[in-house]
N, C-alpha and C. Protein backbone atom coordinates (compact mmCIF):
# COMPACT_ATOMS: atom_id res chain seq x y z
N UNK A 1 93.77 51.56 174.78
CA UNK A 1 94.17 52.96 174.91
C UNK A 1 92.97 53.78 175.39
N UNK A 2 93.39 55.12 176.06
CA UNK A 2 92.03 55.71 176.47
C UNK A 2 92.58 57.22 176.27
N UNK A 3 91.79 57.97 175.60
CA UNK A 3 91.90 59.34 175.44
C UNK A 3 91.22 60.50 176.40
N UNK A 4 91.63 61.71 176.55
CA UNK A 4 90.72 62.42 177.14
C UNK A 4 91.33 63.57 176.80
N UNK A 5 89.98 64.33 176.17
CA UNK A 5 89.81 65.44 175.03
C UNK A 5 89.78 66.81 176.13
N UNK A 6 90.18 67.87 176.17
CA UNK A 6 89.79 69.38 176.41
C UNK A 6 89.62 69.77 175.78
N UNK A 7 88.56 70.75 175.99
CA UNK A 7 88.12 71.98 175.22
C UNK A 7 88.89 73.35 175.86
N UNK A 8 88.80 74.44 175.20
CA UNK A 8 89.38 75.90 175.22
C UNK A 8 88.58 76.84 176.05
N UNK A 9 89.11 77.75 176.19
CA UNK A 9 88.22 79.16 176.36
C UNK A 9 86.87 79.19 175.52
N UNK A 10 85.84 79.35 176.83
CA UNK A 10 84.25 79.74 176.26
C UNK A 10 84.19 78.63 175.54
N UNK A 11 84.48 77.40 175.73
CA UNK A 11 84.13 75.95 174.64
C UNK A 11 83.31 75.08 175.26
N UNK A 12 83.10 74.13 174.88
CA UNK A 12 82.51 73.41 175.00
C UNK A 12 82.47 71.60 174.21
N UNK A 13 82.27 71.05 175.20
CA UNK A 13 82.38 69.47 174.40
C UNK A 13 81.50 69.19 173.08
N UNK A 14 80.78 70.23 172.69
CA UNK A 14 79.97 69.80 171.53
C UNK A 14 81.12 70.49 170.06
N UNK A 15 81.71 71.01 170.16
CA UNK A 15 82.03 71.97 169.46
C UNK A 15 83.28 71.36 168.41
N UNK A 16 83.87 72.28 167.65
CA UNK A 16 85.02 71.60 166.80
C UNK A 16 85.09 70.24 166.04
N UNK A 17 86.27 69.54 166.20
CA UNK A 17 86.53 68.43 165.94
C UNK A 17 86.07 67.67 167.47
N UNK A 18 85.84 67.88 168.23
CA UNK A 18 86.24 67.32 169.62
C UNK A 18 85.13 65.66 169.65
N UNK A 19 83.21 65.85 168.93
CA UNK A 19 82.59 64.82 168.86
C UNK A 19 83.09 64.03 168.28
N UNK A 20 83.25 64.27 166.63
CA UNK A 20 83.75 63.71 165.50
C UNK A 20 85.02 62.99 166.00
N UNK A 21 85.84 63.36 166.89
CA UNK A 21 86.74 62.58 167.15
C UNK A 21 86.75 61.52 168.32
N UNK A 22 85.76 62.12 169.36
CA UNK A 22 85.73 61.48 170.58
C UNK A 22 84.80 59.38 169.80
N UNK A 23 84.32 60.10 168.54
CA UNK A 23 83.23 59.39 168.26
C UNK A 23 84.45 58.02 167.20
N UNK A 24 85.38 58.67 166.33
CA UNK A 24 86.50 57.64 165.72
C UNK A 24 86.97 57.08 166.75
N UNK A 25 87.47 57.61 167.74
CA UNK A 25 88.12 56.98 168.68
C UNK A 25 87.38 55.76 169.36
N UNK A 26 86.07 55.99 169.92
CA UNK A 26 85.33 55.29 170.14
C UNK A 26 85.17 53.56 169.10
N UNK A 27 84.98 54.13 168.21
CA UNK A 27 84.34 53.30 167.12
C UNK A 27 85.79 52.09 167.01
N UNK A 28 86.73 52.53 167.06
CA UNK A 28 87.79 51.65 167.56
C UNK A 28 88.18 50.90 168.54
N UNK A 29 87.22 51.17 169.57
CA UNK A 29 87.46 50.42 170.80
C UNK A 29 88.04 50.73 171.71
N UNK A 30 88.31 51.85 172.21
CA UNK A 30 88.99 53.08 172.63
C UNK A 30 87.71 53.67 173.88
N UNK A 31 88.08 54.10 175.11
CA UNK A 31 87.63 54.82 175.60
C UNK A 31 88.30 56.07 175.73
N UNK A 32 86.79 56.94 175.66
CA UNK A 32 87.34 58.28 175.59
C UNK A 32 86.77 59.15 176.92
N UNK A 33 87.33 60.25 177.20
CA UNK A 33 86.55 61.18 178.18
C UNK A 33 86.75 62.49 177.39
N UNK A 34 85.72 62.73 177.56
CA UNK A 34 85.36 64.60 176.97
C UNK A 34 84.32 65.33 177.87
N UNK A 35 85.01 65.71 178.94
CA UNK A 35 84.77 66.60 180.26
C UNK A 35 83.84 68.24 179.58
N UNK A 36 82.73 68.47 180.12
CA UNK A 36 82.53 69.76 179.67
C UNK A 36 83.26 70.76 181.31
N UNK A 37 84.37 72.06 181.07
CA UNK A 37 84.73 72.81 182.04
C UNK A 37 83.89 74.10 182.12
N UNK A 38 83.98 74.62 183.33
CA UNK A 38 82.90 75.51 183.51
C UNK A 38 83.40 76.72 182.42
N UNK A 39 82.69 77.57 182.03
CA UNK A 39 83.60 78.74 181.23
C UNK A 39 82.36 80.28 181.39
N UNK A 40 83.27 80.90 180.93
CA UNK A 40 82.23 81.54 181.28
C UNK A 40 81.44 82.21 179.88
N UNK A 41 80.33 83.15 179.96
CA UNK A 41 79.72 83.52 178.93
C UNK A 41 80.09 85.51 178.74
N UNK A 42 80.76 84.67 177.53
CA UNK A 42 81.11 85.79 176.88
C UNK A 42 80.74 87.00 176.55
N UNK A 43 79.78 87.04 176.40
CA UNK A 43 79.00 88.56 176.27
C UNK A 43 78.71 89.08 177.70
N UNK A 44 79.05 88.51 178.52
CA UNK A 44 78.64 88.89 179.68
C UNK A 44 79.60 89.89 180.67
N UNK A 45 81.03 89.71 179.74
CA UNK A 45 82.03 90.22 180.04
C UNK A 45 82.10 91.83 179.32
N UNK A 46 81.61 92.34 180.17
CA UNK A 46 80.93 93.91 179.72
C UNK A 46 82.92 95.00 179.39
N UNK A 47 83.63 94.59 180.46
CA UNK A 47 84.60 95.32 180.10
C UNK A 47 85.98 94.79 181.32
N UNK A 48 86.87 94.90 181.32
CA UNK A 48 88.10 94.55 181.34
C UNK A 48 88.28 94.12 183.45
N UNK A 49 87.44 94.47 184.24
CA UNK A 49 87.17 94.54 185.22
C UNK A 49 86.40 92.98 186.00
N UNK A 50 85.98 92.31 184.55
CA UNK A 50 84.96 91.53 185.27
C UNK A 50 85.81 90.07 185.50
N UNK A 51 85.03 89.53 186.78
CA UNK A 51 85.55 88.90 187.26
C UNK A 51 85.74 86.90 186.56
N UNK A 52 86.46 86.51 186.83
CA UNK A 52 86.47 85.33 186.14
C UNK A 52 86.08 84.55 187.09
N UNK A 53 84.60 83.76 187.58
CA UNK A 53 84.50 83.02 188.62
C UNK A 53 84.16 81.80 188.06
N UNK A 54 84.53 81.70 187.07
CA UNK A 54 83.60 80.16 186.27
C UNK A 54 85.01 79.97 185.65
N UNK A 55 85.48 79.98 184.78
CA UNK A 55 86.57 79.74 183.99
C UNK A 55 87.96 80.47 185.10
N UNK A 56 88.14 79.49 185.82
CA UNK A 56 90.12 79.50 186.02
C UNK A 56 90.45 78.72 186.49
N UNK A 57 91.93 78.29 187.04
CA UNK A 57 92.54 77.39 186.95
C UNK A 57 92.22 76.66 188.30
N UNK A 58 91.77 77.38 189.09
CA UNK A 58 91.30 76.28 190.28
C UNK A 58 89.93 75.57 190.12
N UNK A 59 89.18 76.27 189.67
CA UNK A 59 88.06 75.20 188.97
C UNK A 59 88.06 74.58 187.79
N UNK A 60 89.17 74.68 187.29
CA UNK A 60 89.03 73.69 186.00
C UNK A 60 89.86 72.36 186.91
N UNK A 61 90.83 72.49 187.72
CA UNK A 61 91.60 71.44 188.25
C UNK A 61 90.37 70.75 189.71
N UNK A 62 89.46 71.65 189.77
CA UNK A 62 88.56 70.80 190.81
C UNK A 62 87.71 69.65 189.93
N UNK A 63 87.15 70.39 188.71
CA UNK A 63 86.46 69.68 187.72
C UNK A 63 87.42 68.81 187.31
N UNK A 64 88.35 68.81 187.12
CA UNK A 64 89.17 67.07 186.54
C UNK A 64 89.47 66.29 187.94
N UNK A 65 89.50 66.69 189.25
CA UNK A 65 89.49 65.79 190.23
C UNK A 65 88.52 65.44 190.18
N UNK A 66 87.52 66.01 190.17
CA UNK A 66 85.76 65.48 190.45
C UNK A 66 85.29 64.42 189.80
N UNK A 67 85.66 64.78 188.08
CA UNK A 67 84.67 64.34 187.25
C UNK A 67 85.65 63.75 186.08
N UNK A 68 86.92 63.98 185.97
CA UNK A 68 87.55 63.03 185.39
C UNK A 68 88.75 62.30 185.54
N UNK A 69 89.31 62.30 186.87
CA UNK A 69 90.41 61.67 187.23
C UNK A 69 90.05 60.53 187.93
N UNK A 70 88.45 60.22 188.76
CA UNK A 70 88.04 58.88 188.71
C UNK A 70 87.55 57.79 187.47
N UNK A 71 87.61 58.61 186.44
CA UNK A 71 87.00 57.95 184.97
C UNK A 71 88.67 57.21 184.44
N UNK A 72 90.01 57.86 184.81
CA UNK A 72 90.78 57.31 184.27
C UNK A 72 91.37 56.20 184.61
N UNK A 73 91.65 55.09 183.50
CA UNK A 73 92.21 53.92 184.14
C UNK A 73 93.30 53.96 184.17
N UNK A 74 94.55 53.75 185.52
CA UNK A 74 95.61 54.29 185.51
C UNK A 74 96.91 52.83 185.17
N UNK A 75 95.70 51.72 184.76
CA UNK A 75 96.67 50.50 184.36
C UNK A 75 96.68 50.51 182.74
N UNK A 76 95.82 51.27 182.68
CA UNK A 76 96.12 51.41 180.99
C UNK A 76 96.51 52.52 180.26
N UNK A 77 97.09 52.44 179.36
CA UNK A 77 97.80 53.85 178.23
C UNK A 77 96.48 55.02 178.57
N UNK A 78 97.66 56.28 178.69
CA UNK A 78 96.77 57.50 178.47
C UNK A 78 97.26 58.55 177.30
N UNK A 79 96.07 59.05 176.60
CA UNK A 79 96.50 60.13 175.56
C UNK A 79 95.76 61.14 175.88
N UNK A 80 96.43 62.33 176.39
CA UNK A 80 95.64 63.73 176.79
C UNK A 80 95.81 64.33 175.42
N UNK A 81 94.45 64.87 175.10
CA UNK A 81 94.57 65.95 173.68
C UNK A 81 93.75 67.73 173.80
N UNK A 82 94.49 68.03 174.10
CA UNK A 82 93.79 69.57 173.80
C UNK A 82 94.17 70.65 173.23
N UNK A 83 93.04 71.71 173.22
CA UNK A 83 93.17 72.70 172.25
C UNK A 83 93.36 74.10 172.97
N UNK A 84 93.96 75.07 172.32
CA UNK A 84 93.74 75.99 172.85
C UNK A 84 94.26 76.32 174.39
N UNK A 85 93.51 76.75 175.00
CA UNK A 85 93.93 77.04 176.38
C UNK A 85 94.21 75.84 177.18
N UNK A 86 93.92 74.06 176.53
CA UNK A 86 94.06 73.09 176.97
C UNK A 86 95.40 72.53 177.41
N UNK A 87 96.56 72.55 176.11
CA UNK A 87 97.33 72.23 176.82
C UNK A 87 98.37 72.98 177.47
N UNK A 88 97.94 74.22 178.09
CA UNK A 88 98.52 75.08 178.84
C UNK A 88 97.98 73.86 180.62
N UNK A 89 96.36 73.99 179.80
CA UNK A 89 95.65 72.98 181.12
C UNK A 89 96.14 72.07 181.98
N UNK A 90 96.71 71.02 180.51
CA UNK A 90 97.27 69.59 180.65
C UNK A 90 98.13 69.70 181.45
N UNK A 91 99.46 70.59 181.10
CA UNK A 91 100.21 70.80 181.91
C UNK A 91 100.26 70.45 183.13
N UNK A 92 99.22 72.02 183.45
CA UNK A 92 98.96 71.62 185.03
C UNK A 92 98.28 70.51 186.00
N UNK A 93 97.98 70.00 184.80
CA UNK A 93 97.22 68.58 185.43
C UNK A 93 98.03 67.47 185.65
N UNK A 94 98.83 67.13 184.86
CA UNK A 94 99.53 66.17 184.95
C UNK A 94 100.70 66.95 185.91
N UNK A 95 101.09 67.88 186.15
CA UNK A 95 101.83 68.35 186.94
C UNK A 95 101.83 67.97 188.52
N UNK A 96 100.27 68.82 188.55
CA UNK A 96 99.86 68.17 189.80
C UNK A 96 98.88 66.99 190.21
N UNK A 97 99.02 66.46 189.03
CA UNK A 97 98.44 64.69 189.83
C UNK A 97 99.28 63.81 189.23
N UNK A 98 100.43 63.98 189.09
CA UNK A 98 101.67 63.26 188.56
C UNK A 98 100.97 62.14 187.62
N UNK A 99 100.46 62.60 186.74
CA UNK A 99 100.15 61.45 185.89
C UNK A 99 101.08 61.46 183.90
N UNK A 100 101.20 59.66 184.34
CA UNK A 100 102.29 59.64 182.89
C UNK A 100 101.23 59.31 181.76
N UNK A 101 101.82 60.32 180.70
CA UNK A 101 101.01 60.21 179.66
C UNK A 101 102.28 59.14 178.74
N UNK A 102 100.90 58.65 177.70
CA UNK A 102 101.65 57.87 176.35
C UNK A 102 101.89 58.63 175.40
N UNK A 103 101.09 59.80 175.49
CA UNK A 103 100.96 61.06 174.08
C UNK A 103 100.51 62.25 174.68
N UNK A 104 100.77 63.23 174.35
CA UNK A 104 99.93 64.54 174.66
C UNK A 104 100.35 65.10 173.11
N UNK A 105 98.65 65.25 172.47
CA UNK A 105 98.40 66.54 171.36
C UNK A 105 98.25 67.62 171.75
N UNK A 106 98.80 68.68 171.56
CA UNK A 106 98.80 69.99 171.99
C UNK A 106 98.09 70.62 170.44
N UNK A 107 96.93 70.89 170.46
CA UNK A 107 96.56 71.98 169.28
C UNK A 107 96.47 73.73 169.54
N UNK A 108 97.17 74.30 168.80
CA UNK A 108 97.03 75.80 168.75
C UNK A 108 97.26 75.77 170.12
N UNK A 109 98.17 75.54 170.92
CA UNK A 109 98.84 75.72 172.03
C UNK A 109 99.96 77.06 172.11
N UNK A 110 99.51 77.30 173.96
CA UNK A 110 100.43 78.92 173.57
C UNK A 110 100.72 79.08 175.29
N UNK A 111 101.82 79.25 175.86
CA UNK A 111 102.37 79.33 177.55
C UNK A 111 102.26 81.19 177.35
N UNK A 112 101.64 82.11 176.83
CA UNK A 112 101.48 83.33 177.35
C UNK A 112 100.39 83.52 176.36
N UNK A 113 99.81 84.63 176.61
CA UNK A 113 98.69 85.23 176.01
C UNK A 113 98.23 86.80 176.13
N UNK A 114 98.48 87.79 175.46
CA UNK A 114 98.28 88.70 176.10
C UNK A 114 97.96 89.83 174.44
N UNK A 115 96.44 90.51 174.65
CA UNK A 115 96.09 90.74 173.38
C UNK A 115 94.69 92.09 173.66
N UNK A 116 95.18 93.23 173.29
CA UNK A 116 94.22 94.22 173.62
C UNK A 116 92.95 94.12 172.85
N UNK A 117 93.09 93.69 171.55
CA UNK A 117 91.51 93.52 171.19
C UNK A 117 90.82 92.43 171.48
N UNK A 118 91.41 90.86 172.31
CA UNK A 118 90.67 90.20 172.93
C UNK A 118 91.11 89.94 173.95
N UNK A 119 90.64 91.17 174.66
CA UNK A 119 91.18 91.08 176.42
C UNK A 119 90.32 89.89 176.91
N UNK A 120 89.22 89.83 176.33
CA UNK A 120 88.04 88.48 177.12
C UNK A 120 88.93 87.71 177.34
N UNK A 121 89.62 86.91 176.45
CA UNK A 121 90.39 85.27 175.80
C UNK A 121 91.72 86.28 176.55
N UNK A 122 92.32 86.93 177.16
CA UNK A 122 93.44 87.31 178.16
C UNK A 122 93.03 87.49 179.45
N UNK A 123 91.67 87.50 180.19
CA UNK A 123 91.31 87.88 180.85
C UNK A 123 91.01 85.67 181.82
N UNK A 124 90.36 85.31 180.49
CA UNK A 124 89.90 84.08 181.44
C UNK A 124 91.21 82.95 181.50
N UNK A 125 92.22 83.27 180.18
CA UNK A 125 93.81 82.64 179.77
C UNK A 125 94.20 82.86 181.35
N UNK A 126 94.33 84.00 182.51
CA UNK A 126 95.44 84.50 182.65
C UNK A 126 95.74 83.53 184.02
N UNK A 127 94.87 82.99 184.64
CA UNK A 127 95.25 82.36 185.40
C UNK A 127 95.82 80.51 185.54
N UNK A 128 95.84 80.27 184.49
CA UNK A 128 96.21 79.02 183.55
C UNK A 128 97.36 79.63 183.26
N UNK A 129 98.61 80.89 183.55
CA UNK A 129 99.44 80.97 182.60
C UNK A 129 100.48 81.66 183.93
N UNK A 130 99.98 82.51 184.52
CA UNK A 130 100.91 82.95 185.38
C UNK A 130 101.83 82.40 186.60
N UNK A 131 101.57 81.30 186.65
CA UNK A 131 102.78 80.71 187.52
C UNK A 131 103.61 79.85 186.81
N UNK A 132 104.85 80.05 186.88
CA UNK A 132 105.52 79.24 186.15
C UNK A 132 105.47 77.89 186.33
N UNK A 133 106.05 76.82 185.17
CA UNK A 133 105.60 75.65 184.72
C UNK A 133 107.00 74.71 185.16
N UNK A 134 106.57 73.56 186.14
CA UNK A 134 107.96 72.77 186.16
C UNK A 134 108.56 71.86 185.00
N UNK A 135 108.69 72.52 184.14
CA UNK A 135 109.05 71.36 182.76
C UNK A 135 110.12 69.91 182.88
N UNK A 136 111.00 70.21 184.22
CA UNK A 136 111.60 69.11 184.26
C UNK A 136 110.71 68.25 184.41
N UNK A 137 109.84 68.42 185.82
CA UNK A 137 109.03 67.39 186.29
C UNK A 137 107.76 66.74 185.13
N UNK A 138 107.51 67.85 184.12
CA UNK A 138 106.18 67.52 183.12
C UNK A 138 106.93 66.50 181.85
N UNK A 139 108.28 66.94 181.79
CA UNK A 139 109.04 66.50 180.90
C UNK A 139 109.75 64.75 180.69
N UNK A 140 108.74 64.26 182.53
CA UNK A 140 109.78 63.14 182.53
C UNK A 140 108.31 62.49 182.99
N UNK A 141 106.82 63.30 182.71
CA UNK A 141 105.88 62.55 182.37
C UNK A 141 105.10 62.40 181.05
N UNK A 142 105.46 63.22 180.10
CA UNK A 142 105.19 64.00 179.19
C UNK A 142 106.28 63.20 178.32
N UNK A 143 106.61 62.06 177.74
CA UNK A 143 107.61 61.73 176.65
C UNK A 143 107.71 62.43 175.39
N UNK A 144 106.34 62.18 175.03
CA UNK A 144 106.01 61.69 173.73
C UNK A 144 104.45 62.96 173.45
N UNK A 145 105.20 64.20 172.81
CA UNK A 145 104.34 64.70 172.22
C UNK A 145 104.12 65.23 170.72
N UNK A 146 103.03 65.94 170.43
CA UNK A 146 103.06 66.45 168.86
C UNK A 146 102.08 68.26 168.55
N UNK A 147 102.74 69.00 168.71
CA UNK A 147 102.20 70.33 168.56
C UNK A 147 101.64 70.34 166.75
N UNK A 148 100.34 70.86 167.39
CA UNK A 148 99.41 71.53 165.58
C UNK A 148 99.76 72.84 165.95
N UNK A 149 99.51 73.28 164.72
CA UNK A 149 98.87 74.58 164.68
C UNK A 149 98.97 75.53 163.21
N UNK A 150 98.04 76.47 163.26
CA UNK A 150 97.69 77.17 161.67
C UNK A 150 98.59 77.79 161.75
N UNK A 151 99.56 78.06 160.42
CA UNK A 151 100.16 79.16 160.25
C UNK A 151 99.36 80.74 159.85
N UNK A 152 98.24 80.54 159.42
CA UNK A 152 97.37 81.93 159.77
C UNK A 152 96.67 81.87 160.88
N UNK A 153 97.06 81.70 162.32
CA UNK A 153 95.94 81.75 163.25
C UNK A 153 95.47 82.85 163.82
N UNK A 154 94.80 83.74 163.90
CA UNK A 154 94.00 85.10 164.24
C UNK A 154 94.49 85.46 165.64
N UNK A 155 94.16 84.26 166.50
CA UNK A 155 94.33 84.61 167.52
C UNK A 155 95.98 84.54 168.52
N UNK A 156 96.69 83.57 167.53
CA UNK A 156 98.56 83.50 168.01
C UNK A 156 98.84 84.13 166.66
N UNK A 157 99.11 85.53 166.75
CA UNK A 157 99.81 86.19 165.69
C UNK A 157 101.17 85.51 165.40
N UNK A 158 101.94 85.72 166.45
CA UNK A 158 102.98 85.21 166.74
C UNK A 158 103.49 83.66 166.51
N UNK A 159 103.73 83.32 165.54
CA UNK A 159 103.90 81.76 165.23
C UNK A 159 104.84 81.72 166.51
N UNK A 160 105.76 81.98 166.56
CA UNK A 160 106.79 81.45 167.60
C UNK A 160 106.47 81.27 168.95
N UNK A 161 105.61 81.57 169.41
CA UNK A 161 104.12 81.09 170.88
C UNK A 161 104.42 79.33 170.47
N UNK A 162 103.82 79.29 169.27
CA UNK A 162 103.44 77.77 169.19
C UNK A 162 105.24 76.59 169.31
N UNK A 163 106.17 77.35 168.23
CA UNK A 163 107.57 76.79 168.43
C UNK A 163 108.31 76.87 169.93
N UNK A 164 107.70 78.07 170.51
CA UNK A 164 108.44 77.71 171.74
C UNK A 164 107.53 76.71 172.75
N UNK A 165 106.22 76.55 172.91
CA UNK A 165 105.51 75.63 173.30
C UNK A 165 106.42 74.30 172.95
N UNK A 166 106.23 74.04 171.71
CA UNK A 166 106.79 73.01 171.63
C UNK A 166 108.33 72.39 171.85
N UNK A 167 109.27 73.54 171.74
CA UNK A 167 110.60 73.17 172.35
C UNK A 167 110.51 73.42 174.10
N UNK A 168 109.65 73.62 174.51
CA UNK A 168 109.55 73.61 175.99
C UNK A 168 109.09 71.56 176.27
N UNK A 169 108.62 71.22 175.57
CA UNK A 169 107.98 69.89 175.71
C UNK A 169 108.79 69.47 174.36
N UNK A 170 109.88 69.51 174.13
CA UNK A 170 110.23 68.55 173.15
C UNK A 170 109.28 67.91 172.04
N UNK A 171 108.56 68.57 171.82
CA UNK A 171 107.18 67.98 170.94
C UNK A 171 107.52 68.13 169.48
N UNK A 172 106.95 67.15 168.47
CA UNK A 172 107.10 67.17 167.22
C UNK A 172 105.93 68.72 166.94
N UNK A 173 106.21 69.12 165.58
CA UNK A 173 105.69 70.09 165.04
C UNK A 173 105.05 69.75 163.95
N UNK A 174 103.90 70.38 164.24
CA UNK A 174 102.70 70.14 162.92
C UNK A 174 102.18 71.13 162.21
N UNK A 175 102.65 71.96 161.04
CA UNK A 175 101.76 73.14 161.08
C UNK A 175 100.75 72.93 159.75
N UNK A 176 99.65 73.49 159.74
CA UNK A 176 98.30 73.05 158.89
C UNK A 176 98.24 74.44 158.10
N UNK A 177 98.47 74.25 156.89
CA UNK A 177 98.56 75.80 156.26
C UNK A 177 97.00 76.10 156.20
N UNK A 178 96.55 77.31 156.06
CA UNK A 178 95.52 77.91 156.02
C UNK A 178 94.82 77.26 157.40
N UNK A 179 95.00 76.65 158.21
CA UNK A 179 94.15 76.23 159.40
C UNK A 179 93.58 77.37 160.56
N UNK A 180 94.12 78.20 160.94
CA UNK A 180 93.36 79.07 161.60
C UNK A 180 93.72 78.68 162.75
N UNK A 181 92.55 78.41 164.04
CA UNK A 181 92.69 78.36 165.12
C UNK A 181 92.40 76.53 165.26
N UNK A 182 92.40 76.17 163.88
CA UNK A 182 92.14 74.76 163.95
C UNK A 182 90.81 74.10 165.00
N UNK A 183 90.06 75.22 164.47
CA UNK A 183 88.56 75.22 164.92
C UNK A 183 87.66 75.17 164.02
N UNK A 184 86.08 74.67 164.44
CA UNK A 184 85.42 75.11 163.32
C UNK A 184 85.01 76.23 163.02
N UNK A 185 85.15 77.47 163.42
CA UNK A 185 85.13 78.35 162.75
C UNK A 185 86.19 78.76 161.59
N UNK A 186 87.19 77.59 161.66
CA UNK A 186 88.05 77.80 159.87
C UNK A 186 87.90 76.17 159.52
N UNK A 187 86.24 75.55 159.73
CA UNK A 187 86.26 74.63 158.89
C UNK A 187 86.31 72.97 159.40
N UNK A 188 87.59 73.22 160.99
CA UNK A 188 87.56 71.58 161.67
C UNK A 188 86.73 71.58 162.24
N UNK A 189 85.37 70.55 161.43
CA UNK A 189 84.31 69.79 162.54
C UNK A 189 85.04 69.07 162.17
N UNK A 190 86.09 68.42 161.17
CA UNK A 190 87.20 66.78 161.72
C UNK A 190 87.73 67.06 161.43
N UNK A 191 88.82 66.14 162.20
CA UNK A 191 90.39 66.37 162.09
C UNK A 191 91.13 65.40 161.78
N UNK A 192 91.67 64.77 160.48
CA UNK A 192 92.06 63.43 160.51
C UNK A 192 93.37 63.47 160.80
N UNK A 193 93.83 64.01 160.41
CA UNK A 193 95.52 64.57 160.75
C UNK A 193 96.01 63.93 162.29
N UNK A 194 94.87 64.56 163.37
CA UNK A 194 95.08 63.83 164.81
C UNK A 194 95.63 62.09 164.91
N UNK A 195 94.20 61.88 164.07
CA UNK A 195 94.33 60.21 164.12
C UNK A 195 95.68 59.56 163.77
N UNK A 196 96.30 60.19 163.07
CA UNK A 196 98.16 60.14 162.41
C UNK A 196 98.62 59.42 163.50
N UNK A 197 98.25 60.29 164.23
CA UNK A 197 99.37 60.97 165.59
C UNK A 197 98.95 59.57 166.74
N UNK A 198 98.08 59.87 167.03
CA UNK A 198 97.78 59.16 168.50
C UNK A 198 96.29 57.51 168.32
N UNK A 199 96.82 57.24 166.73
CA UNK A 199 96.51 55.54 166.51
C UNK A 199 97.02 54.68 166.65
């Protein structure tokens, strides 16, 4: 089996659960890929005007042609897992490089985003979100999925973001009470719960 991890908005491959897991997976015999995407820096985003030239959807999809769609082996099982703005990502990835997954984890996953006190995280979201999504076509590469997510999460007020995510992809439902954004800032540097799912 071979996994390949995304990270979110302003993230990074060091961060969360994402080592800790890239590293179980490993230790099993498992190859993994955990791509760092360009993003941009946050404080730098002075006010509602500024431009997103590092973080959007045409350079995150140049960066997985570049740097991780030659890493994948396409004779063996694939499990895409991401967080956050990821599997809005996945989507589009497997969309447009028609690739069949064995699993897709969707964590704290959300198909709109739109939030006046963090216009930043609406500002770099928005181009990952505004064209609509072919679900037939994702749906008949996409079997077999499993949606997380906190029922207190800060940033999806709205639990029903995450339920309709997941009835858009037929995906099982996972919710983690007190989990948050199922980051480590509420605590996941690991996640064993994942391993459930996609061992």
């Amino acid at each position: 089996m071979q996994y390949v991890i995304f990270h979110g908005s302003f993230g990074s491959t060091t961060e969360n659960w994402f080592p800790w897991l890239k590293q179980v997976l490993e230790e099993k015999g498992n190859k993994v890929i955990l791509e760092q995407f360009p993003c941009e820096d946050y404080e730098s985003m002075k006010d509602k005007s500024f431009i997103c030239d590092k973080q959007n959807l045409s350079n995150w999809l140049d960066c997985f042609e570049n740097n991780v769609l030659p890493k994948i082996d396409f004779d063996n099982k694939i499990v895409f897992i991401g967080h956050s703005i990821a599997p809005a990502f996945i989507l589009r990835v497997v969309e447009k490089f028609n690739i069949k997954l064995e699993k897709a984890i969707f964590v704290a996953p959300f198909l709109n985003f739109e939030s006046k006190d963090l216009w930043q995280y609406t500002l770099v979201n928005s181009t990952f979100l505004d064209a609509p999504f072919n679900f037939k076509k994702i749906n008949e590469l996409i079997e077999n999925s499993v949606v997380f997510y906190g029922d207190d999460d800060p940033y999806i007020t709205n639990k029903e973001v995450f339920l309709e995510f997941a009835k858009m992809l037929n995906s099982k439902v996972i919710c983690i009470h007190n989990g948050g954004h199922l980051s480590s800032r509420f605590g996941f540097t690991e996640f064993p719960q994942i391993l459930d799912e996609v061992i």
